[in-house]
PDB file of N, CA and C in Angstrom:
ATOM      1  N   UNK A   1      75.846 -14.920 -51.201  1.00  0.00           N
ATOM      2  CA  UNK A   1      74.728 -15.836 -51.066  1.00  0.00           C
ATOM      3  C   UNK A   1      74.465 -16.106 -49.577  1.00  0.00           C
ATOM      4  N   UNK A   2      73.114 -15.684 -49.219  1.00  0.00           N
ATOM      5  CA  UNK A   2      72.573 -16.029 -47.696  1.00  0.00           C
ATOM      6  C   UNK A   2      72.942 -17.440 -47.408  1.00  0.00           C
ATOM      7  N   UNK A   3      72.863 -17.965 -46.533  1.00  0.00           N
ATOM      8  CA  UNK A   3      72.749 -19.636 -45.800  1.00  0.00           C
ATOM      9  C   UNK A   3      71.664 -20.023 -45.289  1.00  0.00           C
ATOM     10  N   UNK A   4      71.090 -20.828 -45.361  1.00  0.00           N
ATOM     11  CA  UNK A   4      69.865 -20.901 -44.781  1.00  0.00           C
ATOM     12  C   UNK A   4      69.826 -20.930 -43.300  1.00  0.00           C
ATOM     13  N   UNK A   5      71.250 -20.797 -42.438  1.00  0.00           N
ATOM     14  CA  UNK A   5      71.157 -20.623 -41.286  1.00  0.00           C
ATOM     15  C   UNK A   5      70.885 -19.194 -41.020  1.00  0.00           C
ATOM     16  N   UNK A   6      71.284 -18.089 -42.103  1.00  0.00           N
ATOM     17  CA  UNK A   6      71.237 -16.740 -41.951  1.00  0.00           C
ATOM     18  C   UNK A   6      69.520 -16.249 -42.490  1.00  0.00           C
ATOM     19  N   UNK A   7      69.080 -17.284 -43.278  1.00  0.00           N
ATOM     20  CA  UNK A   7      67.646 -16.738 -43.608  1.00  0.00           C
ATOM     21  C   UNK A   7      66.959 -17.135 -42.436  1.00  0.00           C
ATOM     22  N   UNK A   8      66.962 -18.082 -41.990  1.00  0.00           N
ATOM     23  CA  UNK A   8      66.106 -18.824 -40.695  1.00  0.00           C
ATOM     24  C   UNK A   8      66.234 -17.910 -39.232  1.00  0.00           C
ATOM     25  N   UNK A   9      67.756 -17.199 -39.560  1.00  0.00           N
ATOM     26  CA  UNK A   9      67.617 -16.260 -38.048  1.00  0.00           C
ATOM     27  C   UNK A   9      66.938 -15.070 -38.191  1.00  0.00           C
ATOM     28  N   UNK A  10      66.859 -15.089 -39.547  1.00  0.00           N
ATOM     29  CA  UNK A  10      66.223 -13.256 -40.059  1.00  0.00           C
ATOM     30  C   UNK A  10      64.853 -13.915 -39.497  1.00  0.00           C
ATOM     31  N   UNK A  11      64.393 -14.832 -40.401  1.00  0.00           N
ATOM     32  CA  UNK A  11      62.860 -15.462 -40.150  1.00  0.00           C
ATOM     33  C   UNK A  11      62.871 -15.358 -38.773  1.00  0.00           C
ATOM     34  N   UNK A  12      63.414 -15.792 -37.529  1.00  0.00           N
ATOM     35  CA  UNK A  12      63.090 -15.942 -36.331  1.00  0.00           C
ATOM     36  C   UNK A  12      63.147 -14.964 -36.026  1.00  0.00           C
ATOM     37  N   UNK A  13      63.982 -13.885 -36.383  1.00  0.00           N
ATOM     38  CA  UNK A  13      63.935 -12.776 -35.715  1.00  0.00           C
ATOM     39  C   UNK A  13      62.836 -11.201 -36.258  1.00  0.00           C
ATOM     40  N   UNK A  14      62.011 -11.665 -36.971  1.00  0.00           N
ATOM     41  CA  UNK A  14      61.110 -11.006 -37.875  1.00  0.00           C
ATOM     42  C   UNK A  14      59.627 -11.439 -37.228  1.00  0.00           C
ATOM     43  N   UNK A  15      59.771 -12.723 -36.945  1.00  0.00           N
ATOM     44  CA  UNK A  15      58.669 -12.738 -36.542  1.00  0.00           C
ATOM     45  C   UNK A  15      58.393 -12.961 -35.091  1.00  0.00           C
ATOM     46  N   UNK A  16      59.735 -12.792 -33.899  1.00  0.00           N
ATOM     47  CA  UNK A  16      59.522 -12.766 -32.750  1.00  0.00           C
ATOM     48  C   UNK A  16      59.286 -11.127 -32.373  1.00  0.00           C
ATOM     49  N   UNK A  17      60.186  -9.690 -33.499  1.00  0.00           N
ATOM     50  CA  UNK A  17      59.736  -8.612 -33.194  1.00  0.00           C
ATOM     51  C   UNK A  17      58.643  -8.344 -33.296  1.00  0.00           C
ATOM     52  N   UNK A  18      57.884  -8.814 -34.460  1.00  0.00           N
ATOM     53  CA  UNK A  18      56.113  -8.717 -34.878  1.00  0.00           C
ATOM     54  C   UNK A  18      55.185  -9.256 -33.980  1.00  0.00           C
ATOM     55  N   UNK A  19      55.857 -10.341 -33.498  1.00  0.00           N
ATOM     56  CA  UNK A  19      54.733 -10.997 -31.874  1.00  0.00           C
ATOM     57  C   UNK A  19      54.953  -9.889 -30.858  1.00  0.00           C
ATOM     58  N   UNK A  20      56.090  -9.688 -30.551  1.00  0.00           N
ATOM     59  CA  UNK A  20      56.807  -8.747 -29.452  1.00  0.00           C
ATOM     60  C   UNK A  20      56.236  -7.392 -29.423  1.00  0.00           C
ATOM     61  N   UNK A  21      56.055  -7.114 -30.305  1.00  0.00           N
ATOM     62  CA  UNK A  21      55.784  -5.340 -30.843  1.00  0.00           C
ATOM     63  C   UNK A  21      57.434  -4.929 -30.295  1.00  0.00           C
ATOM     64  N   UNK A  22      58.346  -5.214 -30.751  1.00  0.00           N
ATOM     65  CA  UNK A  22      59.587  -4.688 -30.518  1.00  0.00           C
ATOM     66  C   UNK A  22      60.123  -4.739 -28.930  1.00  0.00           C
ATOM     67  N   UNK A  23      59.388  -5.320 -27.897  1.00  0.00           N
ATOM     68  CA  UNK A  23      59.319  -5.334 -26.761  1.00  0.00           C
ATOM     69  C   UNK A  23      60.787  -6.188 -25.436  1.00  0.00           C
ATOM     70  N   UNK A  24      61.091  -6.247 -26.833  1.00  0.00           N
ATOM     71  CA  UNK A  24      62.707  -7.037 -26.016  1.00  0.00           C
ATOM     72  C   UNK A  24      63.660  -6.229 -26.355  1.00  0.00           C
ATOM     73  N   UNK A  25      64.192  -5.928 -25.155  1.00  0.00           N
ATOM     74  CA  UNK A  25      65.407  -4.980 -25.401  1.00  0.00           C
ATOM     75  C   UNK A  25      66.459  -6.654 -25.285  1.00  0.00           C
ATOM     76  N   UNK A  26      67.506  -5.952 -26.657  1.00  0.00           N
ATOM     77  CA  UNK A  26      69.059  -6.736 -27.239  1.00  0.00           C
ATOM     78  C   UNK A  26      68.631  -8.139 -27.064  1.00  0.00           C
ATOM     79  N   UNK A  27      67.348  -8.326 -28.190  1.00  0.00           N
ATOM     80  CA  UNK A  27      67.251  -9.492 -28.654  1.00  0.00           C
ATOM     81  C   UNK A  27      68.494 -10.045 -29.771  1.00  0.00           C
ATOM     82  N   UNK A  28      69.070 -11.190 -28.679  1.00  0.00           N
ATOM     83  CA  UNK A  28      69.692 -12.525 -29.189  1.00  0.00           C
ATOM     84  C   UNK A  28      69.359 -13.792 -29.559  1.00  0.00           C
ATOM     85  N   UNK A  29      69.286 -14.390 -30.675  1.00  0.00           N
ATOM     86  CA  UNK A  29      68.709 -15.744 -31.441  1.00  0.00           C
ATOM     87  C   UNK A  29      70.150 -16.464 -31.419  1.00  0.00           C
ATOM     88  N   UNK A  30      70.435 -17.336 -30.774  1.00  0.00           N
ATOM     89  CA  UNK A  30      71.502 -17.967 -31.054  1.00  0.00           C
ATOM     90  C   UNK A  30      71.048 -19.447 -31.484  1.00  0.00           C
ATOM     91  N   UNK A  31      71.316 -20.208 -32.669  1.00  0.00           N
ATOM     92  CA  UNK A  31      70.601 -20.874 -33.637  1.00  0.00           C
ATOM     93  C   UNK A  31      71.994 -22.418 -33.213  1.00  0.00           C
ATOM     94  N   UNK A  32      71.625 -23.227 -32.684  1.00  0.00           N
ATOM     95  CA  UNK A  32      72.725 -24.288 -32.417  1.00  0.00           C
ATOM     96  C   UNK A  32      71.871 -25.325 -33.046  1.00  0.00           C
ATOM     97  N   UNK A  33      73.044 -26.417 -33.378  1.00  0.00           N
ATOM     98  CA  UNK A  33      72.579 -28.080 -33.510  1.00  0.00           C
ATOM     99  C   UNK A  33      71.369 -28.230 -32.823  1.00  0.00           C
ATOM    100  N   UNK A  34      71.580 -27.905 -31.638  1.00  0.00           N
ATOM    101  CA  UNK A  34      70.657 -29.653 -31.087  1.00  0.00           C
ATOM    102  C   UNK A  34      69.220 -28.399 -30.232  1.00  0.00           C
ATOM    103  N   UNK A  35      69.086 -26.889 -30.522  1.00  0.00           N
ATOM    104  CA  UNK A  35      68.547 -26.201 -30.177  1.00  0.00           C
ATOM    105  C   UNK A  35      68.254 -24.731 -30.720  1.00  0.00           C
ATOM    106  N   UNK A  36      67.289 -23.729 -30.076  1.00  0.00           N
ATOM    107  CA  UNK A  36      67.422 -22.557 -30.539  1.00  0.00           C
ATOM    108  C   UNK A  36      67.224 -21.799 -29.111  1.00  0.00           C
ATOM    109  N   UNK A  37      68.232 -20.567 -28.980  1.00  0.00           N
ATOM    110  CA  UNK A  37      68.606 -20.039 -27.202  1.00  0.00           C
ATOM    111  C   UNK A  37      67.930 -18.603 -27.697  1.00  0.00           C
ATOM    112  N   UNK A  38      67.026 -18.162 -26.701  1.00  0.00           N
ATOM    113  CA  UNK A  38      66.755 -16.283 -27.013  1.00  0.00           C
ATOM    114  C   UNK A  38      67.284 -16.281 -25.923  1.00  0.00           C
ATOM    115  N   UNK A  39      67.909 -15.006 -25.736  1.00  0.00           N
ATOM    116  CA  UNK A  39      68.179 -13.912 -25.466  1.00  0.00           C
ATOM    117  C   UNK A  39      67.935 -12.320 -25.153  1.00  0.00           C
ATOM    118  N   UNK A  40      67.657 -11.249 -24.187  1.00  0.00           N
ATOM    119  CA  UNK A  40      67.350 -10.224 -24.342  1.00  0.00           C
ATOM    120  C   UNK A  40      66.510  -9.999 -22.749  1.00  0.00           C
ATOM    121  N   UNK A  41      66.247  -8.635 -22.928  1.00  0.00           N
ATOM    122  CA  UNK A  41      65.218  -8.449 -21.324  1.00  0.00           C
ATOM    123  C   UNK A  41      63.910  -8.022 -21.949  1.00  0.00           C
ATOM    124  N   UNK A  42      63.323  -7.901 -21.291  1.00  0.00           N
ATOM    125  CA  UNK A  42      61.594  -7.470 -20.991  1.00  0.00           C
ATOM    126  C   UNK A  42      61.013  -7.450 -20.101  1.00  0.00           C
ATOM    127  N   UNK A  43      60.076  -6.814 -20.210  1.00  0.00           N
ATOM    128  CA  UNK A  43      59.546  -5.911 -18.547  1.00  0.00           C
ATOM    129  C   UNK A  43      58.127  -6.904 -18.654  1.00  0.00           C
ATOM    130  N   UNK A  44      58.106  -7.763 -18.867  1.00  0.00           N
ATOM    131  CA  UNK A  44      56.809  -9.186 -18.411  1.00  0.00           C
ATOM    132  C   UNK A  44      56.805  -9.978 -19.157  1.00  0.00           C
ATOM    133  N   UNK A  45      56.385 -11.073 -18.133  1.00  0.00           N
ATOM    134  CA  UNK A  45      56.678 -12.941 -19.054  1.00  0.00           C
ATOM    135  C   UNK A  45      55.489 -12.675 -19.651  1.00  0.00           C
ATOM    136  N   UNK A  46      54.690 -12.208 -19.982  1.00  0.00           N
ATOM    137  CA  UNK A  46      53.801 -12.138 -21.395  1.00  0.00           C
ATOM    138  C   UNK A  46      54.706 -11.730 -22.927  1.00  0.00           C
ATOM    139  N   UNK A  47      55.231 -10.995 -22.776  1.00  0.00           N
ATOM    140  CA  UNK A  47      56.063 -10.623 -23.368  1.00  0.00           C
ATOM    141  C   UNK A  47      57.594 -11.442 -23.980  1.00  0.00           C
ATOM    142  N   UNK A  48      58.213 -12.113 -22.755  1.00  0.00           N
ATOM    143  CA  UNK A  48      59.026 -13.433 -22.887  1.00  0.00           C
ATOM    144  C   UNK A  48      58.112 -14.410 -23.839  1.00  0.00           C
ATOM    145  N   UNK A  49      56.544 -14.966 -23.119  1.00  0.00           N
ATOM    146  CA  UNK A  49      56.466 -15.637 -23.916  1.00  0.00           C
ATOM    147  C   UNK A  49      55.653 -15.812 -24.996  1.00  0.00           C
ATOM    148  N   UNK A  50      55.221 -14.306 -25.595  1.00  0.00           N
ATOM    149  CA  UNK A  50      55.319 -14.281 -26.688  1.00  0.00           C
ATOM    150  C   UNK A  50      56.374 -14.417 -27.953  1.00  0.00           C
ATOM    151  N   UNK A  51      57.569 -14.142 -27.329  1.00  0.00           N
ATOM    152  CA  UNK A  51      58.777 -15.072 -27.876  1.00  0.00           C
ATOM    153  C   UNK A  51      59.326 -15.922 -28.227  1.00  0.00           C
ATOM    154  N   UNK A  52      58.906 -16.607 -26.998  1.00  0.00           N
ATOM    155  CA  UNK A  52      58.372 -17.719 -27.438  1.00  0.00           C
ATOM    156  C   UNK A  52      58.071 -18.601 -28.412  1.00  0.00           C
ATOM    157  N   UNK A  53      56.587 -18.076 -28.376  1.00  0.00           N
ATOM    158  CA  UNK A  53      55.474 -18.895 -29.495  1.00  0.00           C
ATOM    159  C   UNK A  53      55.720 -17.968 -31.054  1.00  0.00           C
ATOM    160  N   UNK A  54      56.922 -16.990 -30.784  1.00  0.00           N
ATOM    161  CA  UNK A  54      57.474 -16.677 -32.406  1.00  0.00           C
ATOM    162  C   UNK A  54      58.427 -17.634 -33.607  1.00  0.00           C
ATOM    163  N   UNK A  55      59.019 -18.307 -32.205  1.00  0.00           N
ATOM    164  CA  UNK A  55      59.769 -19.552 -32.107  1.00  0.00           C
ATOM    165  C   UNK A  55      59.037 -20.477 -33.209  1.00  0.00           C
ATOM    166  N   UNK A  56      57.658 -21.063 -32.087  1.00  0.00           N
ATOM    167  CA  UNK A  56      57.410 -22.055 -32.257  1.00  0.00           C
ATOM    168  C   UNK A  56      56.598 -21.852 -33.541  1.00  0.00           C
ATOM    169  N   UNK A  57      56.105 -20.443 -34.170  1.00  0.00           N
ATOM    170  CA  UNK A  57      55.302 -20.452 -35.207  1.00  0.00           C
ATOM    171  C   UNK A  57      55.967 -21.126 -36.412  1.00  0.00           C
ATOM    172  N   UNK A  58      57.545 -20.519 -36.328  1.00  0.00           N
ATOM    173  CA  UNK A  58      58.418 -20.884 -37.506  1.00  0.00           C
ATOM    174  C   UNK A  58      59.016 -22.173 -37.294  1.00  0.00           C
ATOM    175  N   UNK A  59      59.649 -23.271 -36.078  1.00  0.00           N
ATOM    176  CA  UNK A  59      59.729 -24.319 -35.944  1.00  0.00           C
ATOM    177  C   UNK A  59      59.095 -24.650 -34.552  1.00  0.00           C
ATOM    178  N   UNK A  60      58.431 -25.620 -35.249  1.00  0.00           N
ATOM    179  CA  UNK A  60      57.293 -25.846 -33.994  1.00  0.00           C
ATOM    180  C   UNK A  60      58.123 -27.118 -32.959  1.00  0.00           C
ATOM    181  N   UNK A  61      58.981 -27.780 -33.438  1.00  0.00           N
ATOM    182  CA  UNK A  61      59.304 -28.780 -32.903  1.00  0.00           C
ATOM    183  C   UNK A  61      61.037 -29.051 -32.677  1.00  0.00           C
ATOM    184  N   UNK A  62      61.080 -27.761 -32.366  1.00  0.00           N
ATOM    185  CA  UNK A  62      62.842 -27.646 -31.740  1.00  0.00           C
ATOM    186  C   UNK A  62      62.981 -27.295 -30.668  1.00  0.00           C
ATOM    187  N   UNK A  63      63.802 -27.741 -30.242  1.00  0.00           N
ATOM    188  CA  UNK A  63      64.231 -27.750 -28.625  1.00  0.00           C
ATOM    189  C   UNK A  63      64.448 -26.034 -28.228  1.00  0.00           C
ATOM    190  N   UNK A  64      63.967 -25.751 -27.689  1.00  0.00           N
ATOM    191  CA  UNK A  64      64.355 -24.489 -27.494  1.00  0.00           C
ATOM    192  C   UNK A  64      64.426 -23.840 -25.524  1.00  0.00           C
ATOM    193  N   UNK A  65      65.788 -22.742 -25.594  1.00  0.00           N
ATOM    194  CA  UNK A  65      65.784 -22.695 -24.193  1.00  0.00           C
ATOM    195  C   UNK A  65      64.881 -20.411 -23.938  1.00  0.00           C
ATOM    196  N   UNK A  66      64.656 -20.364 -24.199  1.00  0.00           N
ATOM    197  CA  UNK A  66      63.933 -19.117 -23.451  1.00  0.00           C
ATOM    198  C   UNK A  66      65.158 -18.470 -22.452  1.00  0.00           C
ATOM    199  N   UNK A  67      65.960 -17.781 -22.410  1.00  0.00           N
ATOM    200  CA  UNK A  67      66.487 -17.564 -21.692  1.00  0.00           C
ATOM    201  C   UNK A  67      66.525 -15.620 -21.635  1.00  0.00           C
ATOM    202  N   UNK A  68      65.373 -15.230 -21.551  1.00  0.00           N
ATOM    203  CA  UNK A  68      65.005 -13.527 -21.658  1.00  0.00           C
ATOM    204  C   UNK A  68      65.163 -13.377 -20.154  1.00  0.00           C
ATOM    205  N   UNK A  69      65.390 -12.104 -19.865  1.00  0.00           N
ATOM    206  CA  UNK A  69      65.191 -11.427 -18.393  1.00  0.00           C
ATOM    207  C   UNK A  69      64.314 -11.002 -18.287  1.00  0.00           C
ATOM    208  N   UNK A  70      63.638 -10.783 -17.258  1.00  0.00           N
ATOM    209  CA  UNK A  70      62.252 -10.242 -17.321  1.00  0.00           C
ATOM    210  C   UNK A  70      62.501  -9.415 -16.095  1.00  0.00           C
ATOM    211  N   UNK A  71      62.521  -8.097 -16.399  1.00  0.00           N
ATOM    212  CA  UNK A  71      62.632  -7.074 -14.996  1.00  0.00           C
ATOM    213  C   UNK A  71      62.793  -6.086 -15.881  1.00  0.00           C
ATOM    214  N   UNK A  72      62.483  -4.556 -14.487  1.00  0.00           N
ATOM    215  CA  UNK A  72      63.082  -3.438 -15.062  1.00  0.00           C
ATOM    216  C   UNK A  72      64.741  -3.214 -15.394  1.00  0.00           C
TER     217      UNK A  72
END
């Protein structure tokens, strides 16, 4: 039986690749108490922050830290 912590990371992570077009290399969702942390690189903050707002589609009102690389 899933957890709803394990359906909610699939969810986040389903719909940050579909914003992304797959565009983050070793996307990480790390799902805490008091927040939600990404993880991963990409070659432009358009791209970061469309990640973003994949986030915020599925919880609009959690603390969240953005923490992508953005470079080659």
């Amino acid at each position: 039986m899933k957890t709803i912590s394990a359906d909610l990371h699939s969810e986040l992570e389903r719909t940050i690749l579909a914003r992304t077009g797959r565009r983050i290399r070793d996307l990480a969702i790390e799902l805490r108490p008091e927040r939600v942390v990404l993880r991963g690189r990409t070659a432009t903050y358009y791209v970061k922050q469309l990640a973003q707002h994949g986030v915020r589609d599925v919880l609009p009102h959690v603390r969240l830290e953005n923490a992508i690389i953005v470079g080659g």
